[in-house]
Each structure stands twice: as structure tokens, then as C-alpha cells.
N, C-alpha and C. Protein backbone atom coordinates (compact mmCIF):
# COMPACT_ATOMS: atom_id res chain seq x y z
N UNK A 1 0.85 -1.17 0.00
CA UNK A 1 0.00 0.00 0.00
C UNK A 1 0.89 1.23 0.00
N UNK A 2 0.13 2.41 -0.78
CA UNK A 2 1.52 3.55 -1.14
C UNK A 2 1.27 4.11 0.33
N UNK A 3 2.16 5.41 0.61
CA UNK A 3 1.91 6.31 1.33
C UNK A 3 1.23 7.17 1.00
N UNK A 4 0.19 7.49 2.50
CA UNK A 4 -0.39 8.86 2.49
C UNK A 4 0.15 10.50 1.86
N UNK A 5 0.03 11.06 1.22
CA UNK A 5 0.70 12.39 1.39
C UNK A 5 0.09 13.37 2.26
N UNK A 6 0.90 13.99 2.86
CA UNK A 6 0.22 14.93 4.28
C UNK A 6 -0.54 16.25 3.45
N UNK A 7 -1.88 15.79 3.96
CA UNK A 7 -2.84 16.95 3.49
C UNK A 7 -3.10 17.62 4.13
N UNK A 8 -2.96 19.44 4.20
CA UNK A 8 -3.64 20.06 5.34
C UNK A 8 -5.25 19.92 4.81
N UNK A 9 -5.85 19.86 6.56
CA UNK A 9 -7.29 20.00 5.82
C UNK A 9 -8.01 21.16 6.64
N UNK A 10 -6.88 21.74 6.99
CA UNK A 10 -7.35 23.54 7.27
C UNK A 10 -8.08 24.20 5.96
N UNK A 11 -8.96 24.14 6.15
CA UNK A 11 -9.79 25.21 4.88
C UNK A 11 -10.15 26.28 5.05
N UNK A 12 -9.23 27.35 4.15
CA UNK A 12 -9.39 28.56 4.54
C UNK A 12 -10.27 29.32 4.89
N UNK A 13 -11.17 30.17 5.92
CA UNK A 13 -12.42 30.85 5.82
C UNK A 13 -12.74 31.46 4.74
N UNK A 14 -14.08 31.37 4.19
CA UNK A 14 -14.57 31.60 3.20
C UNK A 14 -14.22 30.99 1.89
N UNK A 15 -13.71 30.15 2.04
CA UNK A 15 -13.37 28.70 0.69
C UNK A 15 -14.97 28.80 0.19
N UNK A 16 -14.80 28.88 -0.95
CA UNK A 16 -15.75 28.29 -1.87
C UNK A 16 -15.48 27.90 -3.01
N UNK A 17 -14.40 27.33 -3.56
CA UNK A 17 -14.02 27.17 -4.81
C UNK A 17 -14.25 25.35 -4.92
N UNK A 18 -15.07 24.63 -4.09
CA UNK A 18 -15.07 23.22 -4.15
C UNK A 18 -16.07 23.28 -5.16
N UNK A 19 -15.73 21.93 -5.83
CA UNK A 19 -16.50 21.80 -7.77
C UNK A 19 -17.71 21.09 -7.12
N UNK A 20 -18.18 20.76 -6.24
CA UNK A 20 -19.50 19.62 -5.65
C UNK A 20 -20.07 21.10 -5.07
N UNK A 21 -19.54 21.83 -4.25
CA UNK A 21 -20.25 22.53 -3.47
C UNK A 21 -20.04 24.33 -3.29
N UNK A 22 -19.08 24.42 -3.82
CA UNK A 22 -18.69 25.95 -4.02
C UNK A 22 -19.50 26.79 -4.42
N UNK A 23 -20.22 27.66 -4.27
CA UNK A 23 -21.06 28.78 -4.26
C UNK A 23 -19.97 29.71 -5.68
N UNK A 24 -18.70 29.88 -5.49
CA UNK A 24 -18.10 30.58 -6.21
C UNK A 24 -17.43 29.78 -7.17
N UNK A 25 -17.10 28.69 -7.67
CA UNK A 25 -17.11 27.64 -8.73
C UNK A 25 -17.81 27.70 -10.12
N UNK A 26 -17.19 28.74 -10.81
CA UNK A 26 -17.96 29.02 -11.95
C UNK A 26 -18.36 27.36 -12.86
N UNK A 27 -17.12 26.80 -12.65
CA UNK A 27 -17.53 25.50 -13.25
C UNK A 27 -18.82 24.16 -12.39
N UNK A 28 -18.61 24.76 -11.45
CA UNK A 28 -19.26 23.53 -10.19
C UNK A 28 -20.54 23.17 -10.04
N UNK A 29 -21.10 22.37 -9.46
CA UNK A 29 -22.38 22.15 -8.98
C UNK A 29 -23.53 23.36 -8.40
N UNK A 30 -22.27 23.91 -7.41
CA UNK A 30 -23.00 24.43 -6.49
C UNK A 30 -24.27 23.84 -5.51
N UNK A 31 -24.33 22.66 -5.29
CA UNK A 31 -25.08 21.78 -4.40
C UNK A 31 -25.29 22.75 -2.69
N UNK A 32 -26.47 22.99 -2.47
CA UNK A 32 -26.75 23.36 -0.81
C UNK A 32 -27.51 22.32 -0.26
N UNK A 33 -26.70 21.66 0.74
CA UNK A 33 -27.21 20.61 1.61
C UNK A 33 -28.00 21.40 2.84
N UNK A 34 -28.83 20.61 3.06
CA UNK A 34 -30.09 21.15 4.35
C UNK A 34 -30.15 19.63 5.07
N UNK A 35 -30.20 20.12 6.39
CA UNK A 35 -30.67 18.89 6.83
C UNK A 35 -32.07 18.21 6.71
N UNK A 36 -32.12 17.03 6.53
CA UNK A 36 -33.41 16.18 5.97
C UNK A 36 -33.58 14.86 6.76
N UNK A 37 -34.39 14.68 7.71
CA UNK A 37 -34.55 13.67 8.80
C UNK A 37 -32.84 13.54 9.09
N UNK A 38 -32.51 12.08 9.45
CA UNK A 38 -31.38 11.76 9.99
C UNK A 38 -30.39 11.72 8.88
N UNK A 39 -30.47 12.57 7.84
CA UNK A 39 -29.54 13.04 7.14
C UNK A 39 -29.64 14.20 6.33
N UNK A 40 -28.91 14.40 5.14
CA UNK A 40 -28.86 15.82 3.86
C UNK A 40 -29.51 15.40 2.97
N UNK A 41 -30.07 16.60 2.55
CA UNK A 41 -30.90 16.73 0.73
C UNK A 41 -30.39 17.89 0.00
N UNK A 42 -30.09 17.48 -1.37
CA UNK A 42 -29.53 18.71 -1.94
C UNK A 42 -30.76 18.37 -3.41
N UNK A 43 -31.07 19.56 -3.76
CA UNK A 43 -31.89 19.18 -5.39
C UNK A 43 -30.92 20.32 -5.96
N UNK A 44 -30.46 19.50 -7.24
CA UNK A 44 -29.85 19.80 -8.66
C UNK A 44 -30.35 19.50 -9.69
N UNK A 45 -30.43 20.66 -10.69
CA UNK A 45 -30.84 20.20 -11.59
C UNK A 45 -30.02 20.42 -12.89
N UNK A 46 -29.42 19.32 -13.29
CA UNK A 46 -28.16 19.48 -14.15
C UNK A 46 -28.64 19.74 -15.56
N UNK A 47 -27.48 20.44 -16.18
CA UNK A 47 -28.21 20.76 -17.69
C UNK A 47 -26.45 20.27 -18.90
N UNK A 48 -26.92 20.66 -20.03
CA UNK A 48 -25.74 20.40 -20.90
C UNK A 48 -24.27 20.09 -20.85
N UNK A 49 -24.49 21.14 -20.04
CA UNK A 49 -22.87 21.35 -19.66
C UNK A 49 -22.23 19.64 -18.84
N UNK A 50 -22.96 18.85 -18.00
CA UNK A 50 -22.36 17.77 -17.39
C UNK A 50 -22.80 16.63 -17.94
N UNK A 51 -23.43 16.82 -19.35
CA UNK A 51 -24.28 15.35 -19.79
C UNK A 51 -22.59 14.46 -20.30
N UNK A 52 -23.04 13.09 -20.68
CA UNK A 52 -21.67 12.65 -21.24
C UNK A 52 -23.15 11.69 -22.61
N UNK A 53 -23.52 11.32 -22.60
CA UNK A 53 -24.46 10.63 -23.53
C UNK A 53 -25.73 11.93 -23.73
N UNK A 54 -25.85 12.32 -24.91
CA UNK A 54 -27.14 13.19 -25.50
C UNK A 54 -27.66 13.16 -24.44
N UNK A 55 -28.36 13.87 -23.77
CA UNK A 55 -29.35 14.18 -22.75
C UNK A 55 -29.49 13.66 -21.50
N UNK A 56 -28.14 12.96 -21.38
CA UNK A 56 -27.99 12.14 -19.83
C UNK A 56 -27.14 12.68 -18.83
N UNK A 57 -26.94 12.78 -18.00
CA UNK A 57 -25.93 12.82 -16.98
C UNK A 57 -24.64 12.21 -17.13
N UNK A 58 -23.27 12.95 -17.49
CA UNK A 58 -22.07 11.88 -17.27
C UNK A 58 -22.32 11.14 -15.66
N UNK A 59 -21.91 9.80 -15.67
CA UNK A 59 -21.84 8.92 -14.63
C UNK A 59 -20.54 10.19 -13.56
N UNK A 60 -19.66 10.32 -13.63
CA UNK A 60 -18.44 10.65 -13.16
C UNK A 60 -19.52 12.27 -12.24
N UNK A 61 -19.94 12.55 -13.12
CA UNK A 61 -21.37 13.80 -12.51
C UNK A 61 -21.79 13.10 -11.44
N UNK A 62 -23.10 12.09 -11.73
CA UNK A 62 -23.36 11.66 -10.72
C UNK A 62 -22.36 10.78 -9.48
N UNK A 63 -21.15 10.07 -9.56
CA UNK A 63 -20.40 9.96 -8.88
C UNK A 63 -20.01 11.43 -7.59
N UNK A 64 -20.11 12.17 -8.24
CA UNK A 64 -19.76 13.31 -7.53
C UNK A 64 -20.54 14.00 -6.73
N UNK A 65 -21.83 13.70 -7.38
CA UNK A 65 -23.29 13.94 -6.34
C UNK A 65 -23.40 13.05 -5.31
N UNK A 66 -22.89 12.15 -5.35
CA UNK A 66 -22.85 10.90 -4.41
C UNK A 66 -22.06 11.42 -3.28
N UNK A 67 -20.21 11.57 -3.52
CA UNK A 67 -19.46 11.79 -2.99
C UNK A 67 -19.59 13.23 -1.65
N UNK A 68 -20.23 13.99 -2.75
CA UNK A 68 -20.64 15.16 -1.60
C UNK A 68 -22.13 14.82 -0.33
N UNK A 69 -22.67 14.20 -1.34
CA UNK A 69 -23.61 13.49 0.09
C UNK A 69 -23.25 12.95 0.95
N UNK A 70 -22.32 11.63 1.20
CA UNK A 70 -21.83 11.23 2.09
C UNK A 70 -20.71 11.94 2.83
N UNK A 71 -20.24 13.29 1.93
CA UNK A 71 -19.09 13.81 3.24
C UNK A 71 -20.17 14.91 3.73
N UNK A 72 -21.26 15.23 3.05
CA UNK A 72 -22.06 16.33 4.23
C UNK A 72 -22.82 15.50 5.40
N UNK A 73 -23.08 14.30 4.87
CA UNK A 73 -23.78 13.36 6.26
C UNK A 73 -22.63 13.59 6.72
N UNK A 74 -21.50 12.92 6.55
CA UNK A 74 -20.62 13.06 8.07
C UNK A 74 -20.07 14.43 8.46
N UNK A 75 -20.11 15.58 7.62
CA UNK A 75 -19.84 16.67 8.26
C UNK A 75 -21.03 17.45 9.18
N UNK A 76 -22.27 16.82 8.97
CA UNK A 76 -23.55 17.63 9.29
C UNK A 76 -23.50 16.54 11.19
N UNK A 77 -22.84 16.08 11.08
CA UNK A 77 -22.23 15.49 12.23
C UNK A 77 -21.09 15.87 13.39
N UNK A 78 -20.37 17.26 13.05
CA UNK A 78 -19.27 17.91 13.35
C UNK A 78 -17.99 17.21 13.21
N UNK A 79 -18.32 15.91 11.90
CA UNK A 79 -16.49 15.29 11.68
C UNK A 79 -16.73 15.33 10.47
N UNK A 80 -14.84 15.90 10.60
CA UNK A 80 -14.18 15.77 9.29
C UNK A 80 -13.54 14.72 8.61
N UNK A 81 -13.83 14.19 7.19
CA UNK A 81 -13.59 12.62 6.74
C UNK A 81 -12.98 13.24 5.31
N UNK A 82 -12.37 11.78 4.96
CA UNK A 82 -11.70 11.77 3.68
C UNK A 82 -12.40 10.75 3.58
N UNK A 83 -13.23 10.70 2.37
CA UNK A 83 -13.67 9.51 1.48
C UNK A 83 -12.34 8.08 0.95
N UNK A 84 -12.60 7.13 1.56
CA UNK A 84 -11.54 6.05 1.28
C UNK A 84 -12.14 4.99 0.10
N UNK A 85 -13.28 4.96 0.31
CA UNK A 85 -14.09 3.78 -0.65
C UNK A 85 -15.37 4.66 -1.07
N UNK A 86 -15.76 4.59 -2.22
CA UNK A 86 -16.90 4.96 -2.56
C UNK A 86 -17.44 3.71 -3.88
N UNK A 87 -18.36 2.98 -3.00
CA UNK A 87 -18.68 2.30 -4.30
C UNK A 87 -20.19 2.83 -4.83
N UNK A 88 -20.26 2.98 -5.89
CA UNK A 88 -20.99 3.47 -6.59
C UNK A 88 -22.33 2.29 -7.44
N UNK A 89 -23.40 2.42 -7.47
CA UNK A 89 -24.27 1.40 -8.18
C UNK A 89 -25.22 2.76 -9.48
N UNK A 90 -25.06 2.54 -10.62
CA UNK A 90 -25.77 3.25 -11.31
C UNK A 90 -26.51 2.27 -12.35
N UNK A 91 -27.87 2.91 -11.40
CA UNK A 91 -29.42 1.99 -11.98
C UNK A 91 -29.76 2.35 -13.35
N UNK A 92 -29.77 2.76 -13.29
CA UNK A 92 -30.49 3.69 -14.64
C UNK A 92 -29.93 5.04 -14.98
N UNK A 93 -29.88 5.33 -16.47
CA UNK A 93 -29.61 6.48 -17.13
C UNK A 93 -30.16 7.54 -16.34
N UNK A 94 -29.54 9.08 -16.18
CA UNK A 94 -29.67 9.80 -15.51
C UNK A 94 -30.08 11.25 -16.29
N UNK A 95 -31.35 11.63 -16.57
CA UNK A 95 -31.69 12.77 -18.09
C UNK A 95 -31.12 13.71 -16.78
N UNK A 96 -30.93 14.86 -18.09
CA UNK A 96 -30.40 16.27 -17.46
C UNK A 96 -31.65 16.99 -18.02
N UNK A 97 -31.55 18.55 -17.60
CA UNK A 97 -32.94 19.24 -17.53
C UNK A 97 -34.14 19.20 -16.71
N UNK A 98 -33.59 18.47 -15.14
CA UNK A 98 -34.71 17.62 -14.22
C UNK A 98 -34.31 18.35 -13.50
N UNK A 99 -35.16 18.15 -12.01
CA UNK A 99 -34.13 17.64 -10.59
C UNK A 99 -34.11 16.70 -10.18
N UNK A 100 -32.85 16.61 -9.51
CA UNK A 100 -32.44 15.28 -8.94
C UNK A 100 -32.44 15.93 -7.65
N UNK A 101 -33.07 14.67 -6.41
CA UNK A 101 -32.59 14.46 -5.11
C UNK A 101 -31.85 13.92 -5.13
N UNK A 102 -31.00 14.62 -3.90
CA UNK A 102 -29.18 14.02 -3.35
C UNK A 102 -29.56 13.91 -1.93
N UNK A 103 -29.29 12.42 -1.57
CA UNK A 103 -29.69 12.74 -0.06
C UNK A 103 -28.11 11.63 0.31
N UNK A 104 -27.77 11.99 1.84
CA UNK A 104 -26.84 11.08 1.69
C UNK A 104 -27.14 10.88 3.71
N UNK A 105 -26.58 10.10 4.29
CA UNK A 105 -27.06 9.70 5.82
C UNK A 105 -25.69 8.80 6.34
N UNK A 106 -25.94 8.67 7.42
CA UNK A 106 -24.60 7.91 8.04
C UNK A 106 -25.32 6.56 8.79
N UNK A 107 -24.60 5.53 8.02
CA UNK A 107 -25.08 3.91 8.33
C UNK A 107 -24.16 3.87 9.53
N UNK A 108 -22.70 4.19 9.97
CA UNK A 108 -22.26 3.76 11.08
C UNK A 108 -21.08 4.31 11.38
N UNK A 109 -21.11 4.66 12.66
CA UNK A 109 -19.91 5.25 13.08
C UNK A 109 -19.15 5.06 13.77
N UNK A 110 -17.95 5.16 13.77
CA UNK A 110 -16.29 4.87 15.11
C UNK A 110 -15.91 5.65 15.08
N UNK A 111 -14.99 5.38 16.46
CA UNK A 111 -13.95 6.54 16.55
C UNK A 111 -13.33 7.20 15.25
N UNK A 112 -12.58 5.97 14.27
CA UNK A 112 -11.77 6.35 13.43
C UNK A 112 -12.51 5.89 11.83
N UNK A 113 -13.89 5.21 11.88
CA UNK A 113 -14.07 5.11 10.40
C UNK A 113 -15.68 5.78 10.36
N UNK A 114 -16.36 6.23 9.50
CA UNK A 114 -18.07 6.30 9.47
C UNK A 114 -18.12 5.84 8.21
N UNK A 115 -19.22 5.12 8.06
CA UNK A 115 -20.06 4.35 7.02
C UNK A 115 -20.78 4.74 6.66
N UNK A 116 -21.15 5.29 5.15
CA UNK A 116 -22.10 6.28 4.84
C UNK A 116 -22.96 6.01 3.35
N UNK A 117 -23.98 6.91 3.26
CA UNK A 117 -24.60 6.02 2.24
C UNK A 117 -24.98 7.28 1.70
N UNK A 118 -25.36 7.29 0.38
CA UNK A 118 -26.20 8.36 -0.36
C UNK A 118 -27.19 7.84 -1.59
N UNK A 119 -28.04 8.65 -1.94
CA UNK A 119 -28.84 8.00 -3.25
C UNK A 119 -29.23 9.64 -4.12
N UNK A 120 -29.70 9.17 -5.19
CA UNK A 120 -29.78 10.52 -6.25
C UNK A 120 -30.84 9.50 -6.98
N UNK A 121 -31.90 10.67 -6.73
CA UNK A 121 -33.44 10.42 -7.46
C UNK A 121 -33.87 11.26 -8.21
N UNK A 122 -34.82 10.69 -9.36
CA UNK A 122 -35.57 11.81 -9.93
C UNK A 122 -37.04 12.59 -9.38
N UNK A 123 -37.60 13.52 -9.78
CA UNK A 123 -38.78 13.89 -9.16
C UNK A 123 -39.37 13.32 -8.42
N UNK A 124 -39.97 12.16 -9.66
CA UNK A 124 -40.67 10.79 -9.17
C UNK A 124 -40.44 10.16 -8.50
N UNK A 125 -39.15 10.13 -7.49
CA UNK A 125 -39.08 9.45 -6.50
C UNK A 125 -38.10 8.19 -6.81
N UNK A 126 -37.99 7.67 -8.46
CA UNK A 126 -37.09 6.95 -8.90
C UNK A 126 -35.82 7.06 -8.15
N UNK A 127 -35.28 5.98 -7.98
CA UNK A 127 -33.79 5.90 -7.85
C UNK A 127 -32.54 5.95 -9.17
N UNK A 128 -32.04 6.72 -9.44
CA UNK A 128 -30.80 6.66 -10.52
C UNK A 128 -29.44 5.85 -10.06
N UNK A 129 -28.96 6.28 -8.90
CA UNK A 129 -27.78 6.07 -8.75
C UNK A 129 -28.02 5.56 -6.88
N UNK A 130 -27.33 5.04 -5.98
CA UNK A 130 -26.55 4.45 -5.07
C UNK A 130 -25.42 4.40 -4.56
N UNK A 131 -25.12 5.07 -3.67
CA UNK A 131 -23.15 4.98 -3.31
C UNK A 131 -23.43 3.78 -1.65
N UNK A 132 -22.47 3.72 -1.69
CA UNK A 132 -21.73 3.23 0.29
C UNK A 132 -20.15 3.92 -0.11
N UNK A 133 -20.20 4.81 1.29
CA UNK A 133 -18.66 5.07 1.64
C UNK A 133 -18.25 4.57 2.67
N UNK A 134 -17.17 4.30 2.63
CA UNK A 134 -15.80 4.45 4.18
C UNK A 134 -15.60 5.34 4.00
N UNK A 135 -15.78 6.29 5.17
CA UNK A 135 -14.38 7.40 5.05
C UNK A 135 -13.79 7.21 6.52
N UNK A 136 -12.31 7.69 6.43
CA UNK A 136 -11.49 7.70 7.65
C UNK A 136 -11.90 9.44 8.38
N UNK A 137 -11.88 9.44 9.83
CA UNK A 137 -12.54 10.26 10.20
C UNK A 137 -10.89 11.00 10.48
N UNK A 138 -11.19 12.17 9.99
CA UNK A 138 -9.96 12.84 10.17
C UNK A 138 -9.51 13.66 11.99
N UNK A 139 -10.94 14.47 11.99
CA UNK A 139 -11.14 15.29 13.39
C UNK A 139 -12.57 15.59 13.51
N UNK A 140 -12.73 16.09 14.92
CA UNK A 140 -14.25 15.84 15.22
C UNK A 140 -14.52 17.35 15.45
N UNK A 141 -14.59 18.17 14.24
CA UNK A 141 -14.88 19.27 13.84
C UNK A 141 -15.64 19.73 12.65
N UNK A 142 -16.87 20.63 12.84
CA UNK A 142 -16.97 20.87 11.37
C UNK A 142 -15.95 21.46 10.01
N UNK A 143 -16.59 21.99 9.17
CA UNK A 143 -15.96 22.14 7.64
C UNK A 143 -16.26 23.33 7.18
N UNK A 144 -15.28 24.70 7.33
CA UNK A 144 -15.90 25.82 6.59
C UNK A 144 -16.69 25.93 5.67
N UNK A 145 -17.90 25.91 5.46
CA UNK A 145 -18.45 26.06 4.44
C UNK A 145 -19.34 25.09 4.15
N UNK A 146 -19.48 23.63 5.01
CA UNK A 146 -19.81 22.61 4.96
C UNK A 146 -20.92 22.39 6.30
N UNK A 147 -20.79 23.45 7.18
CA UNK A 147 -21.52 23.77 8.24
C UNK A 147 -23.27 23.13 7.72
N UNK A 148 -24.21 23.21 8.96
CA UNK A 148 -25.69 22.83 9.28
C UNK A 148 -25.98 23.95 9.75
């Protein structure tokens, strides 16, 4: 197994340049998570710019909708995680020009790992996509910008 490289994960006040969640990310999502029962909901509604098939969603898009769900469940928690595993299940083609629900929740937690889950639906309530994460829990602090 390689080595870690030492990441600070001091994030500067007022960071917004993250491509999932940055407010100031001309290229980005811009996703706002709210809390939603015992976890987050974000609605996006993606257009041209992220399709990868005529009128669909690139997968690597929705991968990324995934990814930010499960680190706002565990940040909407006051810990900070690095995503280690993200496995991904994509059900069905994903049209752009919709919204999609992003909800993501925490299946289980330790000292040092949380287990986390997310899903991305259409209007209808359909399911598109499915993640499970590991992430390693870095510190038991929130996330500039990542705050509840």
C-alpha cells in the first residue's frame, strides 16, 4: 500500500471554490445541503454542460453527487472525513434538464471510520444512482463552508 501524502485540511475561511459545493465555482455544482430527517438533501438540476451521452448525466457527474452526500452526512455530524471507498451502483440512465434528489445519511460510526450512504433520485421518487462510503474520520470538527 503507497503512502499517504500529508494533506492540510485547514480550509481557509470563506473557501468556496469546491466543484460539488462551491457557491463561487464558476464550473461547479453548487449543491446546498439542508438537513433532511437523519440526514442531507440537496436538489440539482443538471443541464448540458455535465451530460456525457445526448441528454444524460455523465456517470463521473453523478459519482460526484454521491461523494458530496456522504461527506455532508458526516460533516452535518461535526467530523471531518476523507472519502476512502466509494462504491458506486448506477441503476439507470440519468436525463439532465430535471431535478435530482441528493440525499446522503450515516449507516455507522467509530472513533476512526463512518459508514455512509447516499442516493440521487428523480422527481418521481425513482432511484438513478446508489453509493456506500468508508471514510477515515480525520477530526471531530466541522468544515468551513460545509456547516448545518
Amino acid at each position: 500500500m503507497g503512502i499517504w501524502p500529508q494533506v492540510s485540511m485547514n480550509v481557509p475561511e470563506g473557501y468556496s471554490k469546491c466543484f460539488g459545493c462551491g457557491q463561487d465555482n464558476p464550473h461547479g455544482l453548487k449543491l446546498k445541503f439542508a438537513p433532511e430527517g437523519q440526514g442531507v438533501k440537496a436538489v440539482f438540476t443538471p443541464d448540458e454542460r455535465y451530460q456525457g451521452w445526448p441528454g444524460y448525466l455523465h456517470g463521473g457527474i453523478v459519482g460526484c453527487l454521491l461523494d458530496e452526500a456522504v461527506g455532508y452526512a458526516a460533516s452535518s455530524t461535526g467530523v471531518r472525513v476523507v472519502t476512502a471507498k466509494l462504491e458506486i451502483r448506477l441503476k439507470r440512465l440519468t436525463p439532465i434538464n430535471g431535478p435530482l434528489t441528493v440525499t446522503g445519511y450515516i449507516v455507522k460510526k467509530t472513533r476512526k471510520v463512518m459508514r455512509s450512504a447516499a442516493v440521487v433520485s428523480l422527481a418521481d421518487g425513482t432511484v438513478v444512482a446508489e453509493a456506500d462510503a468508508t471514510q477515515f474520520v480525520v477530526e471531530t470538527t466541522s468544515i468551513p463552508g460545509h456547516e448545518r
